[in-house]
N, C-alpha and C. Protein backbone atom coordinates (compact mmCIF):
# COMPACT_ATOMS: atom_id res chain seq x y z
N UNK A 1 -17.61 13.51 49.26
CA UNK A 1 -17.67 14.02 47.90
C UNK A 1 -16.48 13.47 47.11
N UNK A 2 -16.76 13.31 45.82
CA UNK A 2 -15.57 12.45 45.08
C UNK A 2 -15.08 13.70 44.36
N UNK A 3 -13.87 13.78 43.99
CA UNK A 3 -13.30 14.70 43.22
C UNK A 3 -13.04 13.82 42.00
N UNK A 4 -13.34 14.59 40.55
CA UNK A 4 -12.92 14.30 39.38
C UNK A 4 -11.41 14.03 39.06
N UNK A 5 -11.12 12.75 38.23
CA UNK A 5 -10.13 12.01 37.88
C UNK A 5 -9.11 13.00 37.65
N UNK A 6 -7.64 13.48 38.03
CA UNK A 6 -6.71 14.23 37.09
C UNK A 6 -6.53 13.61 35.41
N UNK A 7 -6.72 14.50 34.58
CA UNK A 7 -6.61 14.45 33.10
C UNK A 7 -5.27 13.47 32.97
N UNK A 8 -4.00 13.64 33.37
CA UNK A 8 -3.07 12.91 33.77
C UNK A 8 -2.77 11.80 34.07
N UNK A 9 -3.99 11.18 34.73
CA UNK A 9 -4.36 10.18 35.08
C UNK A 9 -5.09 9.34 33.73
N UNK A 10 -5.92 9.89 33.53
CA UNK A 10 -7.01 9.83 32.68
C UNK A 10 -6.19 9.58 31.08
N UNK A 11 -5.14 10.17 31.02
CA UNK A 11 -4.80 10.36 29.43
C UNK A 11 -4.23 9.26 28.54
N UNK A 12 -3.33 8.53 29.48
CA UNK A 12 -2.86 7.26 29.42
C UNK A 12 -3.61 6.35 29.31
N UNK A 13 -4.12 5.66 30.39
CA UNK A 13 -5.44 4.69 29.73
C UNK A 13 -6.21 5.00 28.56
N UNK A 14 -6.62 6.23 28.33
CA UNK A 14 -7.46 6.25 27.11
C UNK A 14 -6.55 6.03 25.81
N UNK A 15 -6.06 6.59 25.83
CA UNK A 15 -4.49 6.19 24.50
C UNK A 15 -4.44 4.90 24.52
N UNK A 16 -3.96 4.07 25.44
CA UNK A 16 -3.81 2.79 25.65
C UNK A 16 -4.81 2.09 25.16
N UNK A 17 -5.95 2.13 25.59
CA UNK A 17 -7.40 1.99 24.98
C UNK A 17 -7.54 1.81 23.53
N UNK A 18 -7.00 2.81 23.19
CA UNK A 18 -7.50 3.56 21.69
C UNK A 18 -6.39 2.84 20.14
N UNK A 19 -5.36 2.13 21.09
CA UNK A 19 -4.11 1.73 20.95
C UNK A 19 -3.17 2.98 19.77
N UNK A 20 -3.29 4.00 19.99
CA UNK A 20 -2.68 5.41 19.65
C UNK A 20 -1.18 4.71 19.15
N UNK A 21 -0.11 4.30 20.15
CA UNK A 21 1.02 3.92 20.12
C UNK A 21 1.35 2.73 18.99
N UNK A 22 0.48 1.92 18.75
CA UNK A 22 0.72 1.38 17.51
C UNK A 22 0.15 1.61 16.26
N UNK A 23 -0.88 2.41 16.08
CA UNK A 23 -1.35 3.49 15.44
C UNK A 23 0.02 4.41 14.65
N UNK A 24 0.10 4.91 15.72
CA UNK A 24 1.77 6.12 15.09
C UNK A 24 2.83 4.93 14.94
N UNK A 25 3.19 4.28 15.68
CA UNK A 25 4.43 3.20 14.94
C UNK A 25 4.15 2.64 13.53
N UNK A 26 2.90 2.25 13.31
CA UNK A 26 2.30 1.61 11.55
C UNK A 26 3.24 2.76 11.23
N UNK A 27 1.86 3.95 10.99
CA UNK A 27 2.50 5.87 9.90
C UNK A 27 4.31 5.68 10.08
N UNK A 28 4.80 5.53 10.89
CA UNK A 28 6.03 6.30 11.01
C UNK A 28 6.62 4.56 10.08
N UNK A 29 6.68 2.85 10.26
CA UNK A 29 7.10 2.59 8.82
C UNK A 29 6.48 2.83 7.58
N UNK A 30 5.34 3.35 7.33
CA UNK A 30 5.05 3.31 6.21
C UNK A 30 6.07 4.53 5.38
N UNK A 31 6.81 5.53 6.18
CA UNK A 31 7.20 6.75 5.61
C UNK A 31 8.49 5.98 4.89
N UNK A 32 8.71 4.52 5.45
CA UNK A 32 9.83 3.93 4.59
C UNK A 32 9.71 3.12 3.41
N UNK A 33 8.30 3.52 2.61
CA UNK A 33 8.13 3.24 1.41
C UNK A 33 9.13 3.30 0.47
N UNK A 34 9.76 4.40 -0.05
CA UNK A 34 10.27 4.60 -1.13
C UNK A 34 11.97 3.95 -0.93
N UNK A 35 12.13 3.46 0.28
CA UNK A 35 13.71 2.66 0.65
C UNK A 35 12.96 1.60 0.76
N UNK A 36 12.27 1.10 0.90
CA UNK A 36 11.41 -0.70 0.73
C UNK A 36 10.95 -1.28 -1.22
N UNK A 37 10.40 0.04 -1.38
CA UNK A 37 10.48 -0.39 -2.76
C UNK A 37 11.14 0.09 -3.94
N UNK A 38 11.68 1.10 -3.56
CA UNK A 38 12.39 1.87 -4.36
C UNK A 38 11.82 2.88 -5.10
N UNK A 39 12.42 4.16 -5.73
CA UNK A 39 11.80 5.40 -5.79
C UNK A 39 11.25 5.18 -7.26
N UNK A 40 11.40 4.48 -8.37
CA UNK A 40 10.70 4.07 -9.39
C UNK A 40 9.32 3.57 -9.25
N UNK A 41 8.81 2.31 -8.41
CA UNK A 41 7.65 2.14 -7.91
C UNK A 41 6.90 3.09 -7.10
N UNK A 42 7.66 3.84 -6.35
CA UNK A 42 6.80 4.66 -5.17
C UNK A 42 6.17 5.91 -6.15
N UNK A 43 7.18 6.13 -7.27
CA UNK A 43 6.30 6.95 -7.96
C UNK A 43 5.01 6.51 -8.18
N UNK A 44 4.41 5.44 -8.79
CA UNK A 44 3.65 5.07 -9.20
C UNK A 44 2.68 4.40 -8.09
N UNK A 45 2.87 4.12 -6.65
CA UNK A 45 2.01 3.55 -5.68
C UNK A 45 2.65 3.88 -4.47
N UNK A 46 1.22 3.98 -3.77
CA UNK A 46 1.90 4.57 -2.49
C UNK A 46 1.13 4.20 -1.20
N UNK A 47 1.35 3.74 -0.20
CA UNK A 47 0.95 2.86 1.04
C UNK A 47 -0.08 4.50 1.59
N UNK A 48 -1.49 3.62 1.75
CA UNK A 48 -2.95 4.45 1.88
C UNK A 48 -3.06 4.29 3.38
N UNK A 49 -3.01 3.35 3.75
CA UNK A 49 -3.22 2.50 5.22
C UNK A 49 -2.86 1.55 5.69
N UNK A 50 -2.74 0.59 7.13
CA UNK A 50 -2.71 -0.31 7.47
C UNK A 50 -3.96 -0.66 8.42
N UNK A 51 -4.27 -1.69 8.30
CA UNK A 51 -5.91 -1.88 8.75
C UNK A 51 -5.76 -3.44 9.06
N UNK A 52 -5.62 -3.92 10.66
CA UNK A 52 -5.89 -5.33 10.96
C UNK A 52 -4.56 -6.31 9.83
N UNK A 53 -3.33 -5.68 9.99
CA UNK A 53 -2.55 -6.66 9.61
C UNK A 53 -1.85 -6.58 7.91
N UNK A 54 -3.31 -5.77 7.59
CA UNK A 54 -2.93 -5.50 5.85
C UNK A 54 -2.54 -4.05 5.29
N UNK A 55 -1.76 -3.64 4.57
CA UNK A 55 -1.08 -2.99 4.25
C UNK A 55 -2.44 -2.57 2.96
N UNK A 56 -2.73 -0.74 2.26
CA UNK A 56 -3.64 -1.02 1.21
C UNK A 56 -2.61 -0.20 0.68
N UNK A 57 -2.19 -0.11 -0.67
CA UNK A 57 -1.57 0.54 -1.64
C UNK A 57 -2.25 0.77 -2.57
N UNK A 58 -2.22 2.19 -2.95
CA UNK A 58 -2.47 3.00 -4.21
C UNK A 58 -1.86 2.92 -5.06
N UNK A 59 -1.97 2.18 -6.82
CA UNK A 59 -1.18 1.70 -7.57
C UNK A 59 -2.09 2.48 -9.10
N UNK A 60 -0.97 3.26 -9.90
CA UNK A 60 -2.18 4.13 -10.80
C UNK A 60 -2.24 3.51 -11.90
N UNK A 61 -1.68 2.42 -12.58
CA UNK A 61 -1.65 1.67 -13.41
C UNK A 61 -1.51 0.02 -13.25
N UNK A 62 -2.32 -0.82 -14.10
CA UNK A 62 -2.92 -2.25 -13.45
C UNK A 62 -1.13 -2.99 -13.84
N UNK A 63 -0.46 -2.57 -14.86
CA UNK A 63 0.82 -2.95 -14.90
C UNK A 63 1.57 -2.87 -13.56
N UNK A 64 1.59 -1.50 -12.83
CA UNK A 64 1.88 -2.07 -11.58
C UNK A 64 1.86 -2.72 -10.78
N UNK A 65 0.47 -2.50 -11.02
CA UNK A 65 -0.17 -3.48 -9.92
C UNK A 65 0.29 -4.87 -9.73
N UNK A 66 0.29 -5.27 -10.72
CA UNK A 66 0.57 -7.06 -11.44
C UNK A 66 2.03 -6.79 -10.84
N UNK A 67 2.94 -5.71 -11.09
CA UNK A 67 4.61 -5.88 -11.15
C UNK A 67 4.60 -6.27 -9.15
N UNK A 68 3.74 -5.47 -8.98
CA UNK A 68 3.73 -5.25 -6.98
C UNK A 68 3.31 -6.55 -6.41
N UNK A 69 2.01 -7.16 -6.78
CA UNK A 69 1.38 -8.32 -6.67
C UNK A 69 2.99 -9.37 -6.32
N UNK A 70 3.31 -9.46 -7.25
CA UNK A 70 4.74 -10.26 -7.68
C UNK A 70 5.93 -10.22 -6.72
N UNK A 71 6.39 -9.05 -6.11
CA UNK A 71 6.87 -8.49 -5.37
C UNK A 71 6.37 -7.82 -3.87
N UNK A 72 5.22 -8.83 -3.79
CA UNK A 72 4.21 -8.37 -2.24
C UNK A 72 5.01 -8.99 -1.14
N UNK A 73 5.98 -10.42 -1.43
CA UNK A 73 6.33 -11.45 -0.06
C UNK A 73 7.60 -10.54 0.43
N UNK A 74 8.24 -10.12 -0.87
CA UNK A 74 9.73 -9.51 -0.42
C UNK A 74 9.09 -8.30 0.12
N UNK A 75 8.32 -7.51 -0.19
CA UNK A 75 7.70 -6.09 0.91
C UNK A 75 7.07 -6.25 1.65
N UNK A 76 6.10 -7.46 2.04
CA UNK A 76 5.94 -7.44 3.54
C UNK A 76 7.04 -7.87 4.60
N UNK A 77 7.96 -8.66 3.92
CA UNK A 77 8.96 -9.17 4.68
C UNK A 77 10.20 -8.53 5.45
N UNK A 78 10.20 -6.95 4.05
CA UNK A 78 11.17 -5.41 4.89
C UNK A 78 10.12 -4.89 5.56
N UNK A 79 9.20 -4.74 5.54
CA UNK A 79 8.29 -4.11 6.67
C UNK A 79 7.97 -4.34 8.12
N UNK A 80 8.02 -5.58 7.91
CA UNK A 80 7.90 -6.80 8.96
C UNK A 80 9.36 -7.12 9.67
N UNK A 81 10.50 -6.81 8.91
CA UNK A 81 11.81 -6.17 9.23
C UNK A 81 12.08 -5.27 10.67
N UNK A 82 11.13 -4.24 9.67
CA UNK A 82 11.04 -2.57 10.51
C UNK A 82 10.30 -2.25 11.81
N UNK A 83 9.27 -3.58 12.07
CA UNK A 83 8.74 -3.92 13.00
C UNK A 83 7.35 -3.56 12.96
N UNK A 84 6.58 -3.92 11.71
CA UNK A 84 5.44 -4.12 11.32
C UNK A 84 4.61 -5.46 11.59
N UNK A 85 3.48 -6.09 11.48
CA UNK A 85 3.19 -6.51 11.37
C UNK A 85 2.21 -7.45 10.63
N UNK A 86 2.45 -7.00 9.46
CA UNK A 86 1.89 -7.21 8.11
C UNK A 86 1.65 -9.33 7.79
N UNK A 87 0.25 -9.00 7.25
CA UNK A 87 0.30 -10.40 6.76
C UNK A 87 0.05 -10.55 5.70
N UNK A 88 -0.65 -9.23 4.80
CA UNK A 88 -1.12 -9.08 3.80
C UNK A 88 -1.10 -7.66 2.64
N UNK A 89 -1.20 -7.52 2.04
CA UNK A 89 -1.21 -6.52 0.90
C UNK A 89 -2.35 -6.22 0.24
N UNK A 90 -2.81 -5.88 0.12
CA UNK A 90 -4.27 -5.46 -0.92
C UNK A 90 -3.78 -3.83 -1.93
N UNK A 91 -3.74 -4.63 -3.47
CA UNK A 91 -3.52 -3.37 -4.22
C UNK A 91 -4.75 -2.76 -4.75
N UNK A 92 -4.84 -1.50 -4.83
CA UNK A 92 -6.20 -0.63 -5.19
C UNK A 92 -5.55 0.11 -6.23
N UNK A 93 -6.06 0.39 -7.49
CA UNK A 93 -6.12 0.74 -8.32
C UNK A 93 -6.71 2.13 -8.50
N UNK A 94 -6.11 3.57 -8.66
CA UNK A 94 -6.39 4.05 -8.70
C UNK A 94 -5.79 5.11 -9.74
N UNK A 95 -6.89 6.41 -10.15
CA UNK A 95 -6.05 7.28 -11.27
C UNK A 95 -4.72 8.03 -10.78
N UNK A 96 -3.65 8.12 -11.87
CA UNK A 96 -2.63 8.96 -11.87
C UNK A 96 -2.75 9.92 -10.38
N UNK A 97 -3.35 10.78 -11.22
CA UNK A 97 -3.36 11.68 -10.19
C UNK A 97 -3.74 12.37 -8.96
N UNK A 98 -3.95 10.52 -8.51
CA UNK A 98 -4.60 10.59 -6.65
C UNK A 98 -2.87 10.09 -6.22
N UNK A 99 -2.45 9.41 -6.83
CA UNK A 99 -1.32 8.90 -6.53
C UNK A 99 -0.07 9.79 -5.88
């Protein structure tokens, strides 16, 4: 008779799997938004996700957007600093007050 796997056993590989650990390392630089771009921009846009390399930012006015666009090489480059792995930026446009 086989006895069922210890959970213990089991918990690690699946995390590993799931890649959990670089999952939470992305979240934990993104919380260094507002020291990467400074607290004037972060008002106005704010890092949504990282997805396959690209960074998506919430930007509530297209003036930003354009100002961020401009300023995308120097912020992937502190991110990528912090031990990200960013290759890209994608700004999304969205109202005030999702931001």
């Amino acid at each position: 008779m086989r006895y069922p796997e210890r959970i213990n056993k089991i918990l690690p590989r699946v995390l590993k799997s799931l890649d959990i650990d670089e999952r939470i390392k992305e979240i934990k630089i993104l919380r260094h938004w507002p020291e990467i771009v400074g607290e004037k921009i972060a008002s106005h846009a704010r890092p949504i996700n990282i997805s396959e390399a690209n960074l998506y930012v919430a930007v509530d006015n297209p003036l930003w957007q354009a100002e961020l666009f401009l300023l995308k090489g120097r912020i992937i480059k502190k991110f990528n600093e912090l031990g990200a792995k960013l290759k890209d930026i994608k700004f999304i446009l969205k109202k005030e007050e999702s931001i």
